[in-house]
C-alpha atoms as a PDB file:
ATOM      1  CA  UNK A   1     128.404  46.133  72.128  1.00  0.00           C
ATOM      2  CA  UNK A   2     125.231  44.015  70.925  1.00  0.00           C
ATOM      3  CA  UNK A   3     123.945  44.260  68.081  1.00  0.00           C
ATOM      4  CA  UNK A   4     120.925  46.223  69.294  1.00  0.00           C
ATOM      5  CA  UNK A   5     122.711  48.832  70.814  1.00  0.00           C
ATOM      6  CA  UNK A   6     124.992  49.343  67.207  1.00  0.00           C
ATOM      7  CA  UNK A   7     121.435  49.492  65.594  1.00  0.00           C
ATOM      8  CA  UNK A   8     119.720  52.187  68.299  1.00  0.00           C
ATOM      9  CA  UNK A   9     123.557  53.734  67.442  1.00  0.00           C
ATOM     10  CA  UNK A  10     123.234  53.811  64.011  1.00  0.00           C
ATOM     11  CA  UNK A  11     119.285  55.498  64.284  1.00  0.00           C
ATOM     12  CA  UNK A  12     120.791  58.058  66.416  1.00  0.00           C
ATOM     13  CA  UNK A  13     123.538  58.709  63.733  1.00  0.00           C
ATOM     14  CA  UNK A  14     120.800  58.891  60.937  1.00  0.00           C
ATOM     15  CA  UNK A  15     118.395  61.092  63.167  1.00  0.00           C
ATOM     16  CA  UNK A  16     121.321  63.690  63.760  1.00  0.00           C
ATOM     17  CA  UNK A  17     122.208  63.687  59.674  1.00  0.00           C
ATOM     18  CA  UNK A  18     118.406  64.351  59.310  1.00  0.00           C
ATOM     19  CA  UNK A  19     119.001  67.577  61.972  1.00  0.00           C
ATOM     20  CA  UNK A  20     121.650  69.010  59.770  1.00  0.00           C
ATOM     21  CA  UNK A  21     121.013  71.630  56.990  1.00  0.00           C
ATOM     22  CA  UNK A  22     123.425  72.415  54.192  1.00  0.00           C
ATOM     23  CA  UNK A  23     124.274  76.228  53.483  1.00  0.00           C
ATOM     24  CA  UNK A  24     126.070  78.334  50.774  1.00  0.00           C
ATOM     25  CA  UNK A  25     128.301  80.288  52.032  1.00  0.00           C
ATOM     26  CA  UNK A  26     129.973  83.557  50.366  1.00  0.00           C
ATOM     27  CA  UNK A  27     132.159  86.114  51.905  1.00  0.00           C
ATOM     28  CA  UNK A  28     131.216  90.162  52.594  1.00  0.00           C
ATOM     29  CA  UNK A  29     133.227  92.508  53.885  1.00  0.00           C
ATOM     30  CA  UNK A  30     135.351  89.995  55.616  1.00  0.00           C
ATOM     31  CA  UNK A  31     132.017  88.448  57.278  1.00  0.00           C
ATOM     32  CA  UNK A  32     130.962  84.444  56.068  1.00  0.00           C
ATOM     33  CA  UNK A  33     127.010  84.789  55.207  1.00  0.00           C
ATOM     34  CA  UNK A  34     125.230  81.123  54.303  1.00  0.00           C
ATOM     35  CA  UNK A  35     122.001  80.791  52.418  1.00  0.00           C
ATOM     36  CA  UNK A  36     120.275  77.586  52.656  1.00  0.00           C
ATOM     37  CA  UNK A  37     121.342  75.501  49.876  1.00  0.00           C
ATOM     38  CA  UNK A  38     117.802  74.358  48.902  1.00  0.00           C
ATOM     39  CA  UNK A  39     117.231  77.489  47.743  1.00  0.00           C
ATOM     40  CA  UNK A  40     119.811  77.761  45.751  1.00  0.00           C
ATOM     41  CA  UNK A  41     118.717  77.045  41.378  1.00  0.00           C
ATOM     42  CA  UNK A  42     122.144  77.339  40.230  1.00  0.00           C
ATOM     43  CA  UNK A  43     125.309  79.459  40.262  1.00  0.00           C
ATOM     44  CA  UNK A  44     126.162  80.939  37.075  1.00  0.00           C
ATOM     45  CA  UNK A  45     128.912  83.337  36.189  1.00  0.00           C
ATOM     46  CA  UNK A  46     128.761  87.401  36.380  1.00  0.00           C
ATOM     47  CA  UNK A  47     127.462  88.613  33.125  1.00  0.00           C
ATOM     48  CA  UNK A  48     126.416  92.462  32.625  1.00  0.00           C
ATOM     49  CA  UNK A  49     122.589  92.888  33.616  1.00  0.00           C
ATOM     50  CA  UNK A  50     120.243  95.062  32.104  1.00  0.00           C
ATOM     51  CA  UNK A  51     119.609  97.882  34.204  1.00  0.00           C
ATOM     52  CA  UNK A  52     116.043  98.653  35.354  1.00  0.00           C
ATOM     53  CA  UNK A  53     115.010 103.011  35.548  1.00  0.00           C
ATOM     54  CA  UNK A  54     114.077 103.865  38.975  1.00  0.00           C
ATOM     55  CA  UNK A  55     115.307 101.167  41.198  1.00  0.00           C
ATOM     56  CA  UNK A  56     117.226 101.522  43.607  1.00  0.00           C
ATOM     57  CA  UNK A  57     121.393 100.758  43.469  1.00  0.00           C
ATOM     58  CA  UNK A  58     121.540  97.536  45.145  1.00  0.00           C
ATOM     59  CA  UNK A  59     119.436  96.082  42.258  1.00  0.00           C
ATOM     60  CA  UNK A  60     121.987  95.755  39.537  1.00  0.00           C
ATOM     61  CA  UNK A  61     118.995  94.743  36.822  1.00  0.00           C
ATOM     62  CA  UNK A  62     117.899  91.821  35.311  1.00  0.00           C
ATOM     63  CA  UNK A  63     119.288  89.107  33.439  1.00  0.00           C
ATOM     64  CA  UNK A  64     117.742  86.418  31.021  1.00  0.00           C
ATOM     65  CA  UNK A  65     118.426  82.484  32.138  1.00  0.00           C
ATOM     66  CA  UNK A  66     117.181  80.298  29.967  1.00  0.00           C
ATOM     67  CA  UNK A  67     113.736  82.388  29.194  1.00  0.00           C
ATOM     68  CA  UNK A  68     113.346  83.455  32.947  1.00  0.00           C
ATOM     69  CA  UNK A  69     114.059  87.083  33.463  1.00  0.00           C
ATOM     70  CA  UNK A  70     116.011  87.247  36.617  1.00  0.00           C
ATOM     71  CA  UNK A  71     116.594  90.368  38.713  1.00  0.00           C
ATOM     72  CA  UNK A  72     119.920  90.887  40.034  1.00  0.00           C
ATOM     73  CA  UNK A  73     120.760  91.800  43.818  1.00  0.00           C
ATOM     74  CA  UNK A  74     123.871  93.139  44.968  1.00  0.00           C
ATOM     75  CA  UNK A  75     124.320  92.049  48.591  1.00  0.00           C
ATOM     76  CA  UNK A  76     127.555  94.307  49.152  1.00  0.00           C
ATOM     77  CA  UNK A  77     125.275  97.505  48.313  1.00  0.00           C
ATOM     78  CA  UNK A  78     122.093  96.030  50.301  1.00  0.00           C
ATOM     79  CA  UNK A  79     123.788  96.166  53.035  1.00  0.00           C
ATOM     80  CA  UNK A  80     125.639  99.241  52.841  1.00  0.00           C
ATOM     81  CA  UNK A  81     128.764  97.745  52.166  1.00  0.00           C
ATOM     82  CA  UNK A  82     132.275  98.884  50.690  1.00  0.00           C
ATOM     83  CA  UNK A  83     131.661  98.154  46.493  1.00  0.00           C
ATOM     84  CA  UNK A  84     134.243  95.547  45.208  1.00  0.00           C
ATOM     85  CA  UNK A  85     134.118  95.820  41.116  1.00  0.00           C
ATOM     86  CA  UNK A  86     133.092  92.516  39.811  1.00  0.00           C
ATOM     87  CA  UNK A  87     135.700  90.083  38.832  1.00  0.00           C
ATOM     88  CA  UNK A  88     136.420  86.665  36.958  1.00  0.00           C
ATOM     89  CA  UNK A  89     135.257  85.401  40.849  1.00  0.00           C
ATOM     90  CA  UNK A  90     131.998  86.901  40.843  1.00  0.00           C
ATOM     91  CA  UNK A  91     129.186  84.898  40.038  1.00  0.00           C
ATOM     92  CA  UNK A  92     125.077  84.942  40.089  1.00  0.00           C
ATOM     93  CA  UNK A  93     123.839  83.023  42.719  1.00  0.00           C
ATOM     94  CA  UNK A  94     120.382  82.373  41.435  1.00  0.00           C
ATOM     95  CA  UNK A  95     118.482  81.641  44.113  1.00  0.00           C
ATOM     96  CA  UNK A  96     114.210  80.435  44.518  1.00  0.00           C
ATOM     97  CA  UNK A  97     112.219  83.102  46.529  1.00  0.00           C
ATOM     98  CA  UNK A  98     109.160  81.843  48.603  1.00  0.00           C
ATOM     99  CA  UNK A  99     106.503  84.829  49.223  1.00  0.00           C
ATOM    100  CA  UNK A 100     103.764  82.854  51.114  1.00  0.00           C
ATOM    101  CA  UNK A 101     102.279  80.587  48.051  1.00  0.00           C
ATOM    102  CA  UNK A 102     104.137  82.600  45.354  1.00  0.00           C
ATOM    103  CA  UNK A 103     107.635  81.522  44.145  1.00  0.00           C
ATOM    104  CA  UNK A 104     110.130  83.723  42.018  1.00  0.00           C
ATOM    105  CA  UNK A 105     113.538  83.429  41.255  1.00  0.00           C
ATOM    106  CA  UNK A 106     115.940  85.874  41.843  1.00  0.00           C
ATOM    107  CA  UNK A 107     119.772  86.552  41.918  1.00  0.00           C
ATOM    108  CA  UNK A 108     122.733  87.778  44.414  1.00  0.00           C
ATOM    109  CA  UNK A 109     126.049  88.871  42.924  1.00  0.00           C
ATOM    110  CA  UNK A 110     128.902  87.780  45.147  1.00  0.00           C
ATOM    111  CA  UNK A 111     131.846  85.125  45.602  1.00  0.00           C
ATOM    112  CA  UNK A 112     130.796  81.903  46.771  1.00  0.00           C
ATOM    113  CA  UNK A 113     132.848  81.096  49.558  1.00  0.00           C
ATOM    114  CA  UNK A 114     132.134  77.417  50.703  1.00  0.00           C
ATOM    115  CA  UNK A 115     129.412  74.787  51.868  1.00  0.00           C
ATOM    116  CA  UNK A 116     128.557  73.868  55.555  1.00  0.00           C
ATOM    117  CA  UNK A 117     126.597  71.022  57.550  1.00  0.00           C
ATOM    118  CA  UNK A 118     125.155  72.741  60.342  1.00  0.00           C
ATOM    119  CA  UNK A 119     123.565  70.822  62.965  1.00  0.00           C
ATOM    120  CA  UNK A 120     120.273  72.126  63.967  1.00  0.00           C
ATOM    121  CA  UNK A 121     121.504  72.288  67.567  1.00  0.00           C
ATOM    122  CA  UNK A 122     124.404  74.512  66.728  1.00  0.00           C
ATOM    123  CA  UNK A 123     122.143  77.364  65.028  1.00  0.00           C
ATOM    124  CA  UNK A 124     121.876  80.197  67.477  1.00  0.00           C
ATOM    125  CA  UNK A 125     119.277  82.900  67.064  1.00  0.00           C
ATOM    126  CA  UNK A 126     120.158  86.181  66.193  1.00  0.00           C
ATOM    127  CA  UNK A 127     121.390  88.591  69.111  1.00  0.00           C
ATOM    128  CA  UNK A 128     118.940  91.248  70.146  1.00  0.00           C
ATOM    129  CA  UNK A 129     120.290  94.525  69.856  1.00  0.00           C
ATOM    130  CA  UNK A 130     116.567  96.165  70.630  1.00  0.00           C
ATOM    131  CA  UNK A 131     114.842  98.256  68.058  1.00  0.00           C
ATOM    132  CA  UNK A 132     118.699 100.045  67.158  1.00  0.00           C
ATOM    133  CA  UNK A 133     119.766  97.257  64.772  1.00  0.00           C
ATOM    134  CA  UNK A 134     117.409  95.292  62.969  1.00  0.00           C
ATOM    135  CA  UNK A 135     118.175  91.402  62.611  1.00  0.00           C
ATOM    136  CA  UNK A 136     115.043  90.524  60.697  1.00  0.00           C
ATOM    137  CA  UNK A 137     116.575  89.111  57.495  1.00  0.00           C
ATOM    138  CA  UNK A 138     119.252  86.959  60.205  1.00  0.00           C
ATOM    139  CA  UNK A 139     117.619  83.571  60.614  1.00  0.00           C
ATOM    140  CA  UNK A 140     120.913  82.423  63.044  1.00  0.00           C
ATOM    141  CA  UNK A 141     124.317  82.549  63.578  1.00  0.00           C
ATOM    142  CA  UNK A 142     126.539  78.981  63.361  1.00  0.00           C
ATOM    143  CA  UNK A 143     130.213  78.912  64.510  1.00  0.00           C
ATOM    144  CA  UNK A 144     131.522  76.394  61.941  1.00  0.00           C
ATOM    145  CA  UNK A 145     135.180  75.674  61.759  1.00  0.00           C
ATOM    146  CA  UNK A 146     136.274  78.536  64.340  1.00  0.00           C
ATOM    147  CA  UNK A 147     134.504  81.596  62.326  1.00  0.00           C
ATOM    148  CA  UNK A 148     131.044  82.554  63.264  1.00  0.00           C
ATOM    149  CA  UNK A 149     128.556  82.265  60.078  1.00  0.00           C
ATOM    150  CA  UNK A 150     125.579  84.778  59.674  1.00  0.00           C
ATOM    151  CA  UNK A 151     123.002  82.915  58.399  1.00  0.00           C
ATOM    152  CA  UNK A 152     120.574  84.588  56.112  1.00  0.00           C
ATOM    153  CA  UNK A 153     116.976  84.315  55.623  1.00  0.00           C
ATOM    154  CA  UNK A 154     116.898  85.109  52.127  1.00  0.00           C
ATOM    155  CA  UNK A 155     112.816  85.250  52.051  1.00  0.00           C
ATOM    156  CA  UNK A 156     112.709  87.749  54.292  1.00  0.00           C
ATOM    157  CA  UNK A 157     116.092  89.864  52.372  1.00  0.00           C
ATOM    158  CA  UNK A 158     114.226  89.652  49.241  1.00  0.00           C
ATOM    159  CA  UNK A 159     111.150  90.177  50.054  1.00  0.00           C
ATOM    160  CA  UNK A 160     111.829  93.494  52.221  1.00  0.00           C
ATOM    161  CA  UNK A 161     109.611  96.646  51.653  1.00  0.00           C
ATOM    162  CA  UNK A 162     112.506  98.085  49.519  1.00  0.00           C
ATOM    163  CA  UNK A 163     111.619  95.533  47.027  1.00  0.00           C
ATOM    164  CA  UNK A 164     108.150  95.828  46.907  1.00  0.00           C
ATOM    165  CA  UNK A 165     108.075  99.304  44.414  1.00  0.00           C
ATOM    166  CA  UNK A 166     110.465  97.731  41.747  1.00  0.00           C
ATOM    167  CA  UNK A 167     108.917  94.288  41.716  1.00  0.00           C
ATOM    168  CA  UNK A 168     106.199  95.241  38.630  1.00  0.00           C
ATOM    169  CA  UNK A 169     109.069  97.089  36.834  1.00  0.00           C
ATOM    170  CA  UNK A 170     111.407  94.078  37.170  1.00  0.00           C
ATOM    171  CA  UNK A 171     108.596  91.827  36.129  1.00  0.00           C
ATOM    172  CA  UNK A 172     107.789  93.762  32.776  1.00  0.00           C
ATOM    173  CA  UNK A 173     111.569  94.527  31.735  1.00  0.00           C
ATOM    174  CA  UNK A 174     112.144  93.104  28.607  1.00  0.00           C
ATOM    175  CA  UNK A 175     115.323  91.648  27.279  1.00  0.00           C
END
């Protein structure tokens, strides 16, 4: 091999690493969901949040990093899940929210499970079950390692029209 081919060999390599994203991944109900790790601020261990009146029971309340009053999701109940009590392996994924030019930061409650290269070319789109199932907050599905990953488009999860009544209330709490 010349040396020019090794070089147009080694571009290639470097143009596929640059068509890779990395995601979080945490477990649900026996189901691997990934978050893209650029989003991710930090992961922090459970601590008791302070619970907000009138919201509804997926948002566990807020909590107070460093000054920043976060509010507290809990994916299992979002998604009408079977409630595991929080454990020593729970943690706070805290994760930054993009809402057109506004940015907030918010938290999900969960295990974190592992984190994945995915090759651009190996994200699939969501299936479309019709209007029946809704797949808006799925921004693909990867099979990595021999288990298919649901990846989630956490803008669009956190930023759903259930959120929208308890945002000022979860912006005013005081800790």
């Amino acid at each position: 091999m010349s040396a020019i081919e090794q070089l147009d060999l080694n571009i290639a390599d470097q143009e596929n690493d640059d068509c890779t994203d990395q995601y979080l991944t945490f477990l649900l109900d026996g189901e691997e969901y990934g978050i893209d790790i650029l989003r991710v601020q930090e992961i922090k261990g459970w601590d008791a949040a302070t619970k907000i009146p009138n919201t509804p029971s997926y948002i566990k309340g807020v909590i107070n990093i460093r000054g920043t009053i976060v509010p507290i999701v809990d994916l299992r109940s979002r998604f009408t899940l079977e409630h595991l009590d929080y454990s020593a392996a729970t943690v706070v994924i805290v994760l930054r929210i993009m809402s057109g030019e506004r940015q907030r930061i918010m938290g999900i409650v969960d295990g974190v499970s592992d984190v994945y290269n995915v090759p651009h070319a190996e994200l699939n789109p969501p299936p479309d079950f019709g209007t029946a199932i809704g797949t808006e907050f799925v921004s693909g599905l990867a099979t990595v390692q021999d288990k298919m990953v649901i990846m989630l488009d956490i803008d669009k999860l956190l930023n759903s029209k259930e959120l929208a009544p308890t945002e000022k209330e979860l912006n005013t709490a005081e800790i």
